[in-house]
Protein backbone atom coordinates (compact mmCIF):
# COMPACT_ATOMS: atom_id res chain seq x y z
CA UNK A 1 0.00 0.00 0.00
CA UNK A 2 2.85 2.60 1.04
CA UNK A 3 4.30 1.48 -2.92
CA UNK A 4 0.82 2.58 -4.16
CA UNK A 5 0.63 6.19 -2.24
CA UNK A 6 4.19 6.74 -3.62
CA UNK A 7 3.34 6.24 -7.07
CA UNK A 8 0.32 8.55 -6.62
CA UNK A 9 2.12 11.06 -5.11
CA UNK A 10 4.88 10.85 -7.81
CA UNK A 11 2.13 11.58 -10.32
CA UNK A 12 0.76 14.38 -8.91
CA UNK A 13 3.96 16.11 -8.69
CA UNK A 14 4.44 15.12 -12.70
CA UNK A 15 1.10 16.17 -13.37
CA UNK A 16 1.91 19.63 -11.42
CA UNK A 17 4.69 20.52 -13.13
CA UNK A 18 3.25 19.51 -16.50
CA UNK A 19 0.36 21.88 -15.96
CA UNK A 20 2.78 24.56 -15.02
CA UNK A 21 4.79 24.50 -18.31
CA UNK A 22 1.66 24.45 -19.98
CA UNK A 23 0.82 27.66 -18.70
CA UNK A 24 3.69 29.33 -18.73
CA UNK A 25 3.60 28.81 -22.63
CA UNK A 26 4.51 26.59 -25.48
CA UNK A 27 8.56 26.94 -25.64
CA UNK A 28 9.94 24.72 -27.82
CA UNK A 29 12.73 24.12 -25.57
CA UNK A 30 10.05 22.44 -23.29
CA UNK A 31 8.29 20.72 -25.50
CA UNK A 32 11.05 17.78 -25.11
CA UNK A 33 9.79 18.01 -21.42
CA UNK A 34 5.68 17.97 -21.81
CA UNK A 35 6.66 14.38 -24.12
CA UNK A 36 8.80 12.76 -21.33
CA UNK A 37 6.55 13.80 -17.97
CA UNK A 38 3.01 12.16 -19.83
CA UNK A 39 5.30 9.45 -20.34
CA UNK A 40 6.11 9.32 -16.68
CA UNK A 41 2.55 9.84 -15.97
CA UNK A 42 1.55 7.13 -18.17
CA UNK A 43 4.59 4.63 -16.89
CA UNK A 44 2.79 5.58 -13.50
CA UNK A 45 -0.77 4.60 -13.95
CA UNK A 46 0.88 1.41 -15.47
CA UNK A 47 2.83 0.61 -12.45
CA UNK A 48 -0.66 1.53 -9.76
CA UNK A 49 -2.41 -1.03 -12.47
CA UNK A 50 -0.09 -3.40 -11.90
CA UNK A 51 -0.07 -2.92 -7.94
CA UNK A 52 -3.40 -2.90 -7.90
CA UNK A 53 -3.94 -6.29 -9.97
CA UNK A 54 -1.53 -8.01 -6.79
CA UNK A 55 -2.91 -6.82 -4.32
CA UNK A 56 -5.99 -8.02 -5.66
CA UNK A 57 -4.35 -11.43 -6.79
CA UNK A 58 -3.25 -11.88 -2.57
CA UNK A 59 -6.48 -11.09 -1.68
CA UNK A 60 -7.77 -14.18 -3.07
CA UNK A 61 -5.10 -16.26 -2.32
């Protein structure tokens, strides 16, 4: 469980500083940036899926 609030926590940050460069404008500098952090995002959920689908698996066990 402490594995899953990390991850969430992780994205959040992401997902903060993602919005901020979005609103701070389109720099194509950053734009390298915005591609790798919704990749982290994504590479996130995929890893809370994955938790998610074990804890789930020991619950039946």
């Amino acid at each position: 469980m402490a594995d899953l609030n990390k991850f969430q926590r992780s994205k959040e940050r992401i997902t903060e500083i993602l919005n901020h460069l979005t609103r701070t404008g389109n720099d194509h500098q950053a734009n390298p940036y915005f591609h790798k952090l919704k990749q982290s995002a994504h590479l996130i959920d995929t890893k809370i899926e994955q938790l998610n689908q074990q804890e789930s698996e020991k619950k039946q066990a």
